[in-house]
C-alpha atoms as a PDB file:
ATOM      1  CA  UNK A   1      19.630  -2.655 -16.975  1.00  0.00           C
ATOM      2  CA  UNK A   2      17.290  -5.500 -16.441  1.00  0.00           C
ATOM      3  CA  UNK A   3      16.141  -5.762 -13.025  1.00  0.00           C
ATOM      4  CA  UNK A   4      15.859  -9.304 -11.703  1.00  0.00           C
ATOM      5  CA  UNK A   5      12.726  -9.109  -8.677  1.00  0.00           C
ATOM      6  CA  UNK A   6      14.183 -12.694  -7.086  1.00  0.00           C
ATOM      7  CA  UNK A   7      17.744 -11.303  -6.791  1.00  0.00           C
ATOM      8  CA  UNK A   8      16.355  -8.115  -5.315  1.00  0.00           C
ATOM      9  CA  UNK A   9      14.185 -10.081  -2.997  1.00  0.00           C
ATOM     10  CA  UNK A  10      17.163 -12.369  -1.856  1.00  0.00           C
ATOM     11  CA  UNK A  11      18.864  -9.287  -0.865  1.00  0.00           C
ATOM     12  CA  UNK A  12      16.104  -8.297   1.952  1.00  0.00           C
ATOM     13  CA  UNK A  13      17.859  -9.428   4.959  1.00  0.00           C
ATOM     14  CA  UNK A  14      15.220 -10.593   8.058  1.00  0.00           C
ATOM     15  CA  UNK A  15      16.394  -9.655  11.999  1.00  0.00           C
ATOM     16  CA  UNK A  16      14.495 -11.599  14.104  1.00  0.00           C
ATOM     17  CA  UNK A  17      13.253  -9.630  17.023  1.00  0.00           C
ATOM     18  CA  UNK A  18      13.744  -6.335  16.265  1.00  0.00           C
ATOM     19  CA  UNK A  19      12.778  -3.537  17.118  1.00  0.00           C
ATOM     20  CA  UNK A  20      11.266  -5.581  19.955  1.00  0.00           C
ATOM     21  CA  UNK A  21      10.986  -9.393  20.777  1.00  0.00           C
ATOM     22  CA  UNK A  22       8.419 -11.211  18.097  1.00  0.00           C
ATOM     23  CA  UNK A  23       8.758  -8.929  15.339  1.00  0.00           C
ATOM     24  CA  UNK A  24      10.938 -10.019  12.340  1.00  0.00           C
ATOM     25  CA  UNK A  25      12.430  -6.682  10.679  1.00  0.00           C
ATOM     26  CA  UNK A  26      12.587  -6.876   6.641  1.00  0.00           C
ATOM     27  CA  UNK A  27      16.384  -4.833   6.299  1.00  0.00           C
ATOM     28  CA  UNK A  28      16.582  -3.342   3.227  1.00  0.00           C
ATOM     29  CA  UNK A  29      19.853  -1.809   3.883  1.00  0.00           C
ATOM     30  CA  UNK A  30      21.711  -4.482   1.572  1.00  0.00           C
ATOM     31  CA  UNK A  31      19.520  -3.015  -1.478  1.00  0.00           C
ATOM     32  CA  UNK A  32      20.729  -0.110  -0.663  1.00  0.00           C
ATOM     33  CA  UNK A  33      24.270  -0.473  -0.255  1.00  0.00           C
ATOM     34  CA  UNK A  34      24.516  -2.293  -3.751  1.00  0.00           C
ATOM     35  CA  UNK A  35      24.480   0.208  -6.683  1.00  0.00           C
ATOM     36  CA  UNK A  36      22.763  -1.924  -9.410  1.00  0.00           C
ATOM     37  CA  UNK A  37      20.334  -2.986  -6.586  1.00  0.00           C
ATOM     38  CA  UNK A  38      19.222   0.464  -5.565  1.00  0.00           C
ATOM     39  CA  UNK A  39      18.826   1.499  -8.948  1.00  0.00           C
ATOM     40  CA  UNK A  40      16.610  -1.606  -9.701  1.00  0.00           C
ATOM     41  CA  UNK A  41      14.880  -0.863  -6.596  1.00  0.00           C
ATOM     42  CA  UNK A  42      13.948   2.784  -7.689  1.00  0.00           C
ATOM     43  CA  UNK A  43      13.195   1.835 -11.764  1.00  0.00           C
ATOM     44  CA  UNK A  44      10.697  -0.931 -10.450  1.00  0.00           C
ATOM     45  CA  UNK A  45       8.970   1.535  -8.097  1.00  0.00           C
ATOM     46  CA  UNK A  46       8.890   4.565 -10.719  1.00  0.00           C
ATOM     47  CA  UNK A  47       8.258   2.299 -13.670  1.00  0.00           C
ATOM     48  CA  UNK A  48       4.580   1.147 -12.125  1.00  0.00           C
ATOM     49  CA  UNK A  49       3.620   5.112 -12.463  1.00  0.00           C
ATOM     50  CA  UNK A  50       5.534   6.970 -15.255  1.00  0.00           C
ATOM     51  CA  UNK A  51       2.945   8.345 -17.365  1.00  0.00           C
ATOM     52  CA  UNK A  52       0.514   8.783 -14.388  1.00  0.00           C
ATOM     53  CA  UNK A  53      -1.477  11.775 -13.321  1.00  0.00           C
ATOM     54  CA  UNK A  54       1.044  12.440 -10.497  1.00  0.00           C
ATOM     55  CA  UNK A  55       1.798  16.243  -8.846  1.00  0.00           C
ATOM     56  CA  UNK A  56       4.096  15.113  -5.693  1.00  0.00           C
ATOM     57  CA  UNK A  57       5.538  12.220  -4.579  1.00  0.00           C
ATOM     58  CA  UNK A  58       5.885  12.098  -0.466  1.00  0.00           C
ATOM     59  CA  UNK A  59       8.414   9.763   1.211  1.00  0.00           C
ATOM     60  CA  UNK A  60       8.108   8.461   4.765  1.00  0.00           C
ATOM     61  CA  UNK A  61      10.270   8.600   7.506  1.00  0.00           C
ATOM     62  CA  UNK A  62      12.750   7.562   6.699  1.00  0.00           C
ATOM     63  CA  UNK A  63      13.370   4.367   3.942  1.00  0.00           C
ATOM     64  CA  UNK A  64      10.654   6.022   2.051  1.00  0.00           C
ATOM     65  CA  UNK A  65      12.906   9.254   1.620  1.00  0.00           C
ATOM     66  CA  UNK A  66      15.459   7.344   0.448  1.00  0.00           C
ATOM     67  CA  UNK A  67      13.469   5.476  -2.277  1.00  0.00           C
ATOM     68  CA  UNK A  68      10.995   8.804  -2.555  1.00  0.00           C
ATOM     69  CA  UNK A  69      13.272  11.150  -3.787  1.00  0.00           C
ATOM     70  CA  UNK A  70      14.442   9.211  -6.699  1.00  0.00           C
ATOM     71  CA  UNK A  71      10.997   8.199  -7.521  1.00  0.00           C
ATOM     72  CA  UNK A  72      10.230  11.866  -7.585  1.00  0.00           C
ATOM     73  CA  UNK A  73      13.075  12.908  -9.850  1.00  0.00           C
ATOM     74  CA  UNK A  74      12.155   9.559 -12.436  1.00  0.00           C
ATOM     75  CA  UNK A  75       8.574  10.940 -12.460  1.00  0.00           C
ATOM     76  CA  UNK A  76       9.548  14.691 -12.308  1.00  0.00           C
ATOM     77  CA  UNK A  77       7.794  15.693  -9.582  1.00  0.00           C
ATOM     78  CA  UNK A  78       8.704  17.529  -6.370  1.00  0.00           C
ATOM     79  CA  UNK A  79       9.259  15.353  -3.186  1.00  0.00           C
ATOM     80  CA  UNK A  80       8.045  15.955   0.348  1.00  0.00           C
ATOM     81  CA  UNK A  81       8.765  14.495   3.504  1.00  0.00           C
ATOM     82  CA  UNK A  82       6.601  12.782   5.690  1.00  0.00           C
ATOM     83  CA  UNK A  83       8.485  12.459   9.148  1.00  0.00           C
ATOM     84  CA  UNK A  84       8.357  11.395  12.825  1.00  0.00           C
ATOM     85  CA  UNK A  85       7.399  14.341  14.789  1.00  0.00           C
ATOM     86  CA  UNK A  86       9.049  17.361  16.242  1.00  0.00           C
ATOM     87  CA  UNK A  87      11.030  17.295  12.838  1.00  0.00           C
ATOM     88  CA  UNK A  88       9.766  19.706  10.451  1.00  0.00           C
ATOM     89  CA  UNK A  89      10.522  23.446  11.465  1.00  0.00           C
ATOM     90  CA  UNK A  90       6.887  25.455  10.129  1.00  0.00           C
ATOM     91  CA  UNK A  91       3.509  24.492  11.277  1.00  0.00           C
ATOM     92  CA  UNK A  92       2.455  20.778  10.699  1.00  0.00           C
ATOM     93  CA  UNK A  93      -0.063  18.479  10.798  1.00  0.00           C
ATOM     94  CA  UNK A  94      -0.281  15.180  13.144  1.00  0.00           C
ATOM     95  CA  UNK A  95      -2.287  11.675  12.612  1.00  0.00           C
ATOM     96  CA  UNK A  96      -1.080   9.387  15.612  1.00  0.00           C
ATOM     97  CA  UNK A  97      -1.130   5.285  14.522  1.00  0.00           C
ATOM     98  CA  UNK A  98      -0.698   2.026  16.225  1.00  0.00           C
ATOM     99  CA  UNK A  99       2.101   0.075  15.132  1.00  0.00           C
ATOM    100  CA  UNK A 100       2.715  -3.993  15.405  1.00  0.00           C
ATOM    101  CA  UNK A 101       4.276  -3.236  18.583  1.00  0.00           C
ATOM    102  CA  UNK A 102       3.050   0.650  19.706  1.00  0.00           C
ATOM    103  CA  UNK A 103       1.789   3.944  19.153  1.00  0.00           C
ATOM    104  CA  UNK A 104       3.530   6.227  16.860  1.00  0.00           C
ATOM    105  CA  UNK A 105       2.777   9.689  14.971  1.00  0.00           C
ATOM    106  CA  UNK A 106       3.373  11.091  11.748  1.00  0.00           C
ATOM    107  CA  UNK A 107       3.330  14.926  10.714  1.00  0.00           C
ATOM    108  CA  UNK A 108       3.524  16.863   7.407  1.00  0.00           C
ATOM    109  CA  UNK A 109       3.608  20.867   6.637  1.00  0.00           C
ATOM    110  CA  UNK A 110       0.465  22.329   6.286  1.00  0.00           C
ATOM    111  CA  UNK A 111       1.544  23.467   3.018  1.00  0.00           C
ATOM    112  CA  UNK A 112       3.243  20.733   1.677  1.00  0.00           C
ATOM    113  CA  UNK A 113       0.289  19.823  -0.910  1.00  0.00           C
ATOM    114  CA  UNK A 114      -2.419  21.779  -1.829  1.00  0.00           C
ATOM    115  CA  UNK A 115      -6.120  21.107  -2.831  1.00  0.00           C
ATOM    116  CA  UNK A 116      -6.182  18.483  -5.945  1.00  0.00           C
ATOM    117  CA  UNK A 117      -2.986  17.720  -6.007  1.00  0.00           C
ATOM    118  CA  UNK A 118      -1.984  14.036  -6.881  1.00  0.00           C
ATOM    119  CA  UNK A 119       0.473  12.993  -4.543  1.00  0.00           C
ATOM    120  CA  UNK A 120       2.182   9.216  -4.944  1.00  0.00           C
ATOM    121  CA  UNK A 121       3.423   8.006  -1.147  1.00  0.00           C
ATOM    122  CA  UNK A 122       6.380   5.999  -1.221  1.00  0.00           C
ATOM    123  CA  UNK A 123       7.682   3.546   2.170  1.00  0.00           C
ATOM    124  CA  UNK A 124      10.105   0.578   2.069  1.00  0.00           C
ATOM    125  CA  UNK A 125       8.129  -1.638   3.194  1.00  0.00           C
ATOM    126  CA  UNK A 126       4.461  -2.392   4.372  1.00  0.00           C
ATOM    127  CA  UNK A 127       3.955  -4.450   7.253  1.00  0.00           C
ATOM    128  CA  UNK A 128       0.706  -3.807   8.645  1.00  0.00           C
ATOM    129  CA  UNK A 129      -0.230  -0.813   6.832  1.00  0.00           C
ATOM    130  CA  UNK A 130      -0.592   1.342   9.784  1.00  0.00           C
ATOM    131  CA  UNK A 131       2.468   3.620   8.970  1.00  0.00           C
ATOM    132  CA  UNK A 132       1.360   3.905   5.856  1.00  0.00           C
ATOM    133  CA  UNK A 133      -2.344   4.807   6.241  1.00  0.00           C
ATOM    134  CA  UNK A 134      -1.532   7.470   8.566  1.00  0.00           C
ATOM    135  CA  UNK A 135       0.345   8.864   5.744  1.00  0.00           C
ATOM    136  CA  UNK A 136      -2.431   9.021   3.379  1.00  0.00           C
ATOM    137  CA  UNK A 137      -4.886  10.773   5.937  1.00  0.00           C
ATOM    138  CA  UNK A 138      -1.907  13.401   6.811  1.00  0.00           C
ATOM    139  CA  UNK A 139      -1.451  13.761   2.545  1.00  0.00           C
ATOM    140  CA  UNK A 140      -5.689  14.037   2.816  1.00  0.00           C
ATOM    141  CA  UNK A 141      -5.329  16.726   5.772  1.00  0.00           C
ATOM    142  CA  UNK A 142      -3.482  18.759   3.441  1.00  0.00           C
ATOM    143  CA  UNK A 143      -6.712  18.726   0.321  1.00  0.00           C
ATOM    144  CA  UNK A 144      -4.532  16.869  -1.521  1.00  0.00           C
ATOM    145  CA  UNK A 145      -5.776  13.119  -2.593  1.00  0.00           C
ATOM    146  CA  UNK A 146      -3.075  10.254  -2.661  1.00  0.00           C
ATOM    147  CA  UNK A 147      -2.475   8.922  -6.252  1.00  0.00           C
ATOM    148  CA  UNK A 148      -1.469   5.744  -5.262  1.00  0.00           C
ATOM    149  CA  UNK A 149       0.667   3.830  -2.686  1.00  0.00           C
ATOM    150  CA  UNK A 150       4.286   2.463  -3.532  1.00  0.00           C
ATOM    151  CA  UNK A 151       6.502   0.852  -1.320  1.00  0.00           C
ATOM    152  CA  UNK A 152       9.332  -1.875  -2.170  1.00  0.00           C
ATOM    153  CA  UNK A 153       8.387  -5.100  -0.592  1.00  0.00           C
ATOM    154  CA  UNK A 154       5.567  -5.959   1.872  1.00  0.00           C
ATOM    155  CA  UNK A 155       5.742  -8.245   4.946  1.00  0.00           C
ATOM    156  CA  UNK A 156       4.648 -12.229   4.012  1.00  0.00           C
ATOM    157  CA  UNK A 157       1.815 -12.983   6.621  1.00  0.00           C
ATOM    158  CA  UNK A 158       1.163  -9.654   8.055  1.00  0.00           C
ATOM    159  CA  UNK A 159      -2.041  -8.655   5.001  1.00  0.00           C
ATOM    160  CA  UNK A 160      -1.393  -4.346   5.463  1.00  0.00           C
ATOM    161  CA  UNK A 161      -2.688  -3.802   2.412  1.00  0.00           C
ATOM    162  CA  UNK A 162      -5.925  -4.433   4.179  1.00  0.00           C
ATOM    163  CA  UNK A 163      -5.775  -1.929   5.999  1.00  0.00           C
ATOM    164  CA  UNK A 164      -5.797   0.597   3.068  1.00  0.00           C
ATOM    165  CA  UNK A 165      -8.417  -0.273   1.375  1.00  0.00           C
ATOM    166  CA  UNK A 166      -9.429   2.294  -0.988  1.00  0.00           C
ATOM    167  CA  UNK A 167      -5.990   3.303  -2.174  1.00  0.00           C
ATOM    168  CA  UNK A 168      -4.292   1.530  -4.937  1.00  0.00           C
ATOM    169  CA  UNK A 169      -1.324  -0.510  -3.651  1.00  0.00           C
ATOM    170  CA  UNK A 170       2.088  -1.384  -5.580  1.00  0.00           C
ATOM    171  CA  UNK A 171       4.426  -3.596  -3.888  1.00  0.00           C
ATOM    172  CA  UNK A 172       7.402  -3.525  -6.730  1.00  0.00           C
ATOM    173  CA  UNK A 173       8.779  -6.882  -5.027  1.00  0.00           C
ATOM    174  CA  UNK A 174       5.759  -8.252  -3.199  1.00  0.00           C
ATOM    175  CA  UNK A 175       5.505 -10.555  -0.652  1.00  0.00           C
ATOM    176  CA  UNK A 176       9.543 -10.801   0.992  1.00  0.00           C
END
């Protein structure tokens, strides 16, 4: 299947003022719900690292588990979860983060990657990178090094992938 990046960008819906008043939410949900999208969503995320030195691809809560897992099983890797916190049952680690409109806090097992491990971090979307750097440091915390960054789409205007400098960055869709 030949994935069109326009049609897949047309499908991002924008909600004005949500979660909170100023913010303009990039809804993936439509890719999603369409097969042929989702699966040209996934092939245009894996396809940017088949072939790469890659032990573990980590999702974040909770887009980035949807689009992480599949990503892991193109690549054949395992997949772990990167979620909000009081969700993981054994002993985790935390890396709080400001947000475009708050604080927030992400945690990981302990032993979810080990020392020299590769591990690829997948997210929907990047808006101002802060979700996504916090990530990285909890995939650090571990000994593991992230591989690179891949998320779907990134916000138009809002320049995260400043904020993770240092990391390689794939936005399969760009700017939306």
């Amino acid at each position: 299947m030949d994935c069109d990046v326009e049609w897949l960008r047309a499908l991002v819906r924008h909600v004005d003022d949500f979660p909170e008043p100023g913010i303009r939410f990039a809804d993936i949900t439509p890719v999603l719900g369409n097969a042929d999208a989702m699966r040209c969503a996934v092939e245009l995320i894996a396809d940017e690292f088949v072939g790469r030195d890659i032990d573990l691809v980590a999702g974040i809560d909770a887009r980035g588990f949807i689009l992480g897992a599949p990503v892991a099983w193109r690549l054949g890797c395992g997949f772990v979860p990167i979620r909000k916190p009081g969700k993981l049952p054994a002993d985790t680690l935390r890396v709080e983060y400001s947000l475009e409109y708050g604080v927030d806090a992400l945690e990981i097992h302990t032993d979810a990657a080990a020392p020299g491990q590769r591990v690829l971090l997948i997210d929907d979307v990047l808006a101002t990178g802060g979700t996504a750097r916090a990530a990285a440091q909890l995939i650090e915390l571990t000994g593991a090094s992230v591989a690179a960054i891949g998320v779907l789409a990134t916000i138009a205007g809002l320049d995260g992938a400043s904020k993770l400098s240092g990391y390689e960055m794939v936005s399969a869709l760009g700017e939306v």
